[in-house]
Protein backbone atom coordinates (compact mmCIF):
# COMPACT_ATOMS: atom_id res chain seq x y z
CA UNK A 1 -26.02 75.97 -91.90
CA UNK A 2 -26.74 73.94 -89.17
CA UNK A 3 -29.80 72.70 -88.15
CA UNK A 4 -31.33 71.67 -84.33
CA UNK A 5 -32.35 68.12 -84.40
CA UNK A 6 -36.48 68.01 -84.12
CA UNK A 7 -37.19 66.79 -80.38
CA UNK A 8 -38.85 64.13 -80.13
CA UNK A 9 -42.50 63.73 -78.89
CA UNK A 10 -43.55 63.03 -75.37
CA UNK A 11 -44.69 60.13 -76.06
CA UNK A 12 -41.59 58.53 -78.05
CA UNK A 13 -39.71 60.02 -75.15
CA UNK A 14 -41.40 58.08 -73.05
CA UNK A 15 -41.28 55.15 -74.55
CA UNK A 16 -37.16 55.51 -74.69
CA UNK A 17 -36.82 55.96 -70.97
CA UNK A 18 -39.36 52.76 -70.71
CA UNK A 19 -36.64 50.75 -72.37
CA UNK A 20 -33.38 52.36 -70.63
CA UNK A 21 -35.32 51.57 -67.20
CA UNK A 22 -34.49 47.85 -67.21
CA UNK A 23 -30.69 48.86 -68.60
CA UNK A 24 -30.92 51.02 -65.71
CA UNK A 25 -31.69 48.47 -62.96
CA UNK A 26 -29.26 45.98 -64.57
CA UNK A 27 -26.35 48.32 -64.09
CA UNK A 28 -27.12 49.02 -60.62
CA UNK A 29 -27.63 45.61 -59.49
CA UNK A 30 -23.70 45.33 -60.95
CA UNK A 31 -22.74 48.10 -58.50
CA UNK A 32 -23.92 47.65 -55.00
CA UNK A 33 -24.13 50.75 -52.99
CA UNK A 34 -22.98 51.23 -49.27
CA UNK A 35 -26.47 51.41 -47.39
CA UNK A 36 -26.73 53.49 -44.06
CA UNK A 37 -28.10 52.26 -40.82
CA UNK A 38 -31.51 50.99 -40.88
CA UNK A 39 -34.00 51.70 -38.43
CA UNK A 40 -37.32 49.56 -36.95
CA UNK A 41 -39.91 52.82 -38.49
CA UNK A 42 -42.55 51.56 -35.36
CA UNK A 43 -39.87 51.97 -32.58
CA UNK A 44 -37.04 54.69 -33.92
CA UNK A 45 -34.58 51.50 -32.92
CA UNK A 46 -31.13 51.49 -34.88
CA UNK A 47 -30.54 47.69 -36.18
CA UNK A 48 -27.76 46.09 -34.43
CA UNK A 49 -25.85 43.51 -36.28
CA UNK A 50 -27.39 40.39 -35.85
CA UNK A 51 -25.15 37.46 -34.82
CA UNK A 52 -24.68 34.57 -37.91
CA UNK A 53 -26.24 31.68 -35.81
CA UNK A 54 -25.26 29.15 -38.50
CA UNK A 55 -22.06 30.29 -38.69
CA UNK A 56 -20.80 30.24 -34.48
CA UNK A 57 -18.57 27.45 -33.68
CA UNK A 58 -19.26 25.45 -31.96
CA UNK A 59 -22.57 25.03 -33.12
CA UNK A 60 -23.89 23.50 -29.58
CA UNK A 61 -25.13 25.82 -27.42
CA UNK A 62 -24.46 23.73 -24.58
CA UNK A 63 -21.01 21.55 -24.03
CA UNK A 64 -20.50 19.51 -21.60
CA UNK A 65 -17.53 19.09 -19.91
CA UNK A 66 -15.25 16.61 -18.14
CA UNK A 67 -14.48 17.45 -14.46
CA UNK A 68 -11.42 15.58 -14.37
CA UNK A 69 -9.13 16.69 -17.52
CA UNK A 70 -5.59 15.92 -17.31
CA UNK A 71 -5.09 18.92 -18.79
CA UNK A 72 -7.03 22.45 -18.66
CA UNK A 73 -9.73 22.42 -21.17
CA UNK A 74 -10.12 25.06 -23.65
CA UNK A 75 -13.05 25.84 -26.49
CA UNK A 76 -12.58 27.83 -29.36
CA UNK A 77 -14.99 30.66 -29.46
CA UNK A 78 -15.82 32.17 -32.90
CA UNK A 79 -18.79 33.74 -34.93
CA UNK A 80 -19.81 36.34 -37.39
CA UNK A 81 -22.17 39.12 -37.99
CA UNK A 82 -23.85 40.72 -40.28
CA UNK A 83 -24.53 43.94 -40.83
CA UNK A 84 -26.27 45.57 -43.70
CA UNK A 85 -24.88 49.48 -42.95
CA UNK A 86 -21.28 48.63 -44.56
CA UNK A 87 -20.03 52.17 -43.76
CA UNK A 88 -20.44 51.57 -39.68
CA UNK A 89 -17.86 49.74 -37.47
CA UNK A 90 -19.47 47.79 -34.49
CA UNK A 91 -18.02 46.19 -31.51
CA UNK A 92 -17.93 42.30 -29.96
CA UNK A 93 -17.68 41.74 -26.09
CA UNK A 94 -17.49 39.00 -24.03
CA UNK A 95 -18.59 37.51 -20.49
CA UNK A 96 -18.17 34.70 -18.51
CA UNK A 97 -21.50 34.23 -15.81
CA UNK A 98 -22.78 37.69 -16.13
CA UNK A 99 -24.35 39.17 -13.48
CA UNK A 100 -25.57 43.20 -13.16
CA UNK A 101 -25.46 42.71 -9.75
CA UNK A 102 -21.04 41.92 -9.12
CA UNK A 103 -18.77 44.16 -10.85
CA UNK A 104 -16.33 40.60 -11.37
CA UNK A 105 -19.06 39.23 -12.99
CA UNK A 106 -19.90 42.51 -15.33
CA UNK A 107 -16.39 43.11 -16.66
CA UNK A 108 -15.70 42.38 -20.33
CA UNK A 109 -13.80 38.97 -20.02
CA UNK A 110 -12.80 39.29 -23.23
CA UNK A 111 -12.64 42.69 -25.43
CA UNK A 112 -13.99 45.00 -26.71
CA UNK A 113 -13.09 43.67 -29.69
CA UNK A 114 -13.77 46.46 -32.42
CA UNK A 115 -15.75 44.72 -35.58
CA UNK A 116 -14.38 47.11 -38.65
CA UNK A 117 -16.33 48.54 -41.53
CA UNK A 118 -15.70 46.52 -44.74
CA UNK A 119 -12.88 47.93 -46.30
CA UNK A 120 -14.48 47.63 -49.38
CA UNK A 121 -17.68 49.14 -48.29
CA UNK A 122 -19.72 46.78 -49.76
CA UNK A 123 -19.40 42.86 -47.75
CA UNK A 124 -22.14 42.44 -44.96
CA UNK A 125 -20.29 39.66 -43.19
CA UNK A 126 -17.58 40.16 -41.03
CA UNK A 127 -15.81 37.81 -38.15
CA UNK A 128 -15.53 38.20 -34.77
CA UNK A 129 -12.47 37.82 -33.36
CA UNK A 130 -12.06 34.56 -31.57
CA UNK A 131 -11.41 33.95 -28.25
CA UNK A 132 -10.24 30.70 -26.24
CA UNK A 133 -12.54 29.96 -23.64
CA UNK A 134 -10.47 27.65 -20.71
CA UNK A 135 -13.44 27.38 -17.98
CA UNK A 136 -11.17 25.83 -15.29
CA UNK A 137 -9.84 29.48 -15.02
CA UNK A 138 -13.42 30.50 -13.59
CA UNK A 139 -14.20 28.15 -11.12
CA UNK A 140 -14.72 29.48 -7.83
CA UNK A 141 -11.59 29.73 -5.79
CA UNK A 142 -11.34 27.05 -3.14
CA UNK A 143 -13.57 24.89 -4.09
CA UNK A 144 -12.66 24.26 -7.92
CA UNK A 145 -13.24 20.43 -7.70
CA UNK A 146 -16.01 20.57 -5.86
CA UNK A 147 -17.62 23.30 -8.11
CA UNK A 148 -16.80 20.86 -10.99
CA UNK A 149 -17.85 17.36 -9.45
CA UNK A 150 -21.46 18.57 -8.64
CA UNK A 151 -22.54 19.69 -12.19
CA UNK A 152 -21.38 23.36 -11.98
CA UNK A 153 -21.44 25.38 -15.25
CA UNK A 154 -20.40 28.02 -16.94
CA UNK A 155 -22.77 30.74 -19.21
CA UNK A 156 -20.64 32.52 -21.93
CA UNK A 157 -21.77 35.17 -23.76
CA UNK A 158 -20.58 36.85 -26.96
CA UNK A 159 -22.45 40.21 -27.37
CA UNK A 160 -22.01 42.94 -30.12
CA UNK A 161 -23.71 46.28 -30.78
CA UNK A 162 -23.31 49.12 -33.03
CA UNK A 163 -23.77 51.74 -30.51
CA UNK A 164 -22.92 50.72 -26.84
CA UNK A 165 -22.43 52.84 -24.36
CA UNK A 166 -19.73 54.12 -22.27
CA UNK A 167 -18.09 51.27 -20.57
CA UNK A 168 -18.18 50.71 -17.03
CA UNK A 169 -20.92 52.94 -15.88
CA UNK A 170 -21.73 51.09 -12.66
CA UNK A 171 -25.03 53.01 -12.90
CA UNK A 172 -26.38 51.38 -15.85
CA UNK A 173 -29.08 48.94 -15.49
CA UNK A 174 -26.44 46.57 -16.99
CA UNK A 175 -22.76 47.66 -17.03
CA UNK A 176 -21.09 47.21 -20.48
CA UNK A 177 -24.16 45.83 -22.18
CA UNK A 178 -26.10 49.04 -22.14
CA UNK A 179 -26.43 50.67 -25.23
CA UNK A 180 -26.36 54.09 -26.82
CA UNK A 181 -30.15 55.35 -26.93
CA UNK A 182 -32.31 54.04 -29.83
CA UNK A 183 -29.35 50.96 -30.15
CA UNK A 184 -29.91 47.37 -29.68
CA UNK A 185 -27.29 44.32 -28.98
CA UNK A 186 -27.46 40.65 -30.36
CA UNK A 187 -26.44 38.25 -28.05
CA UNK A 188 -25.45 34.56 -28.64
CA UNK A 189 -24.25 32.38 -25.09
CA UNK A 190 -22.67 28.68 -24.61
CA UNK A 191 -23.24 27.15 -21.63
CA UNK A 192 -20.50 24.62 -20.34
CA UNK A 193 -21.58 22.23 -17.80
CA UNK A 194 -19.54 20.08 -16.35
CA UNK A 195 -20.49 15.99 -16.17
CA UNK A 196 -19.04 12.66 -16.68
CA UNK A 197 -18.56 11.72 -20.13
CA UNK A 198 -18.09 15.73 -20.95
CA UNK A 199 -14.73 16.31 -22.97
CA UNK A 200 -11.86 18.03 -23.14
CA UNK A 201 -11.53 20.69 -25.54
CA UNK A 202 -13.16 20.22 -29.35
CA UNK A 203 -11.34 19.31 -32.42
């Protein structure tokens, strides 16, 4: 005949699940688990990713330039984010001399460039794809050697969000960097200014 194993009391049974807890956590640690968005509890805010600052090349913030280059001078642009939601794609833009206020100045120069998801749904760092930045292509027409003999410079901006808004609305506060409601952007910018002495491209 067979017979029911006694259970155990609630104490032993306590003390069991005490000692599978740490076995537990172990195991779990092993196996990382895609997170969702996370979200600023004071403000309701959606975290955007946030731009790797030690990771953007180049690492100066502000190049400068010679106004005299035999040939056109171009910068490598590249960076990467991270982003702790590894089930969400996001999206990288970029601008040359930004303004709200001049539709030339508010178009995407470069992208959108979509960010994907980690295909493994588990890696928090991600590149942006690069761009080549060649700044004699935006001085003003006319007067291009003027613009560069008297110091004249050049902002560049990378932006990326995880919820922008529609693109082009001219009545946005600020067309193609507005966001969805509740999302933020991160924003990282070179400056280029040309000066004697600047160079010609970076190796």
């Amino acid at each position: 005949m067979n017979r029911t194993a006694p259970a155990l009391p609630r104490q032993a049974r306590l003390r069991a699940a005490a000692r599978l807890a740490p076995l537990l956590l172990l195991a779990l640690a092993g196996c990382p688990l895609p997170q969702s968005v996370p979200t600023y509890p004071s403000t309701g805010a959606i975290a955007p990713p946030r731009i790797d600052t030690d990771a953007v090349s180049p690492s100066a913030t502000t190049i400068l330039v010679r106004p005299d280059c035999a040939t056109a001078p171009a910068f490598t642009l590249a960076a990467s984010v991270v982003d702790e939601d590894t089930l969400e794609a996001d999206e990288a833009r970029w601008f040359v001399d930004y303004d709200p206020r001049v539709q030339a100045r508010w178009t995407i120069t470069f992208g959108p460039k979509p960010i994907p998801a980690p295909s493994d749904g588990l890696t928090t760092v991600r590149p942006v794809t690069p761009w080549t930045f060649q700044p004699y292509g935006f001085d003003p027409a006319g007067s291009e050697q003027a613009f560069r003999d008297g110091g004249g410079l050049h902002v560049v901006e990378l932006v990326v969000s995880n919820g922008f808004a529609p693109q082009d609305d001219v009545a946005a506060a600020q067309p193609n960097r507005a966001t969805k409601a509740n999302f933020q952007t991160q924003v990282f910018r070179w400056v280029f200014h040309y000066a004697p002495g600047g160079v010609c491209g970076l190796e």
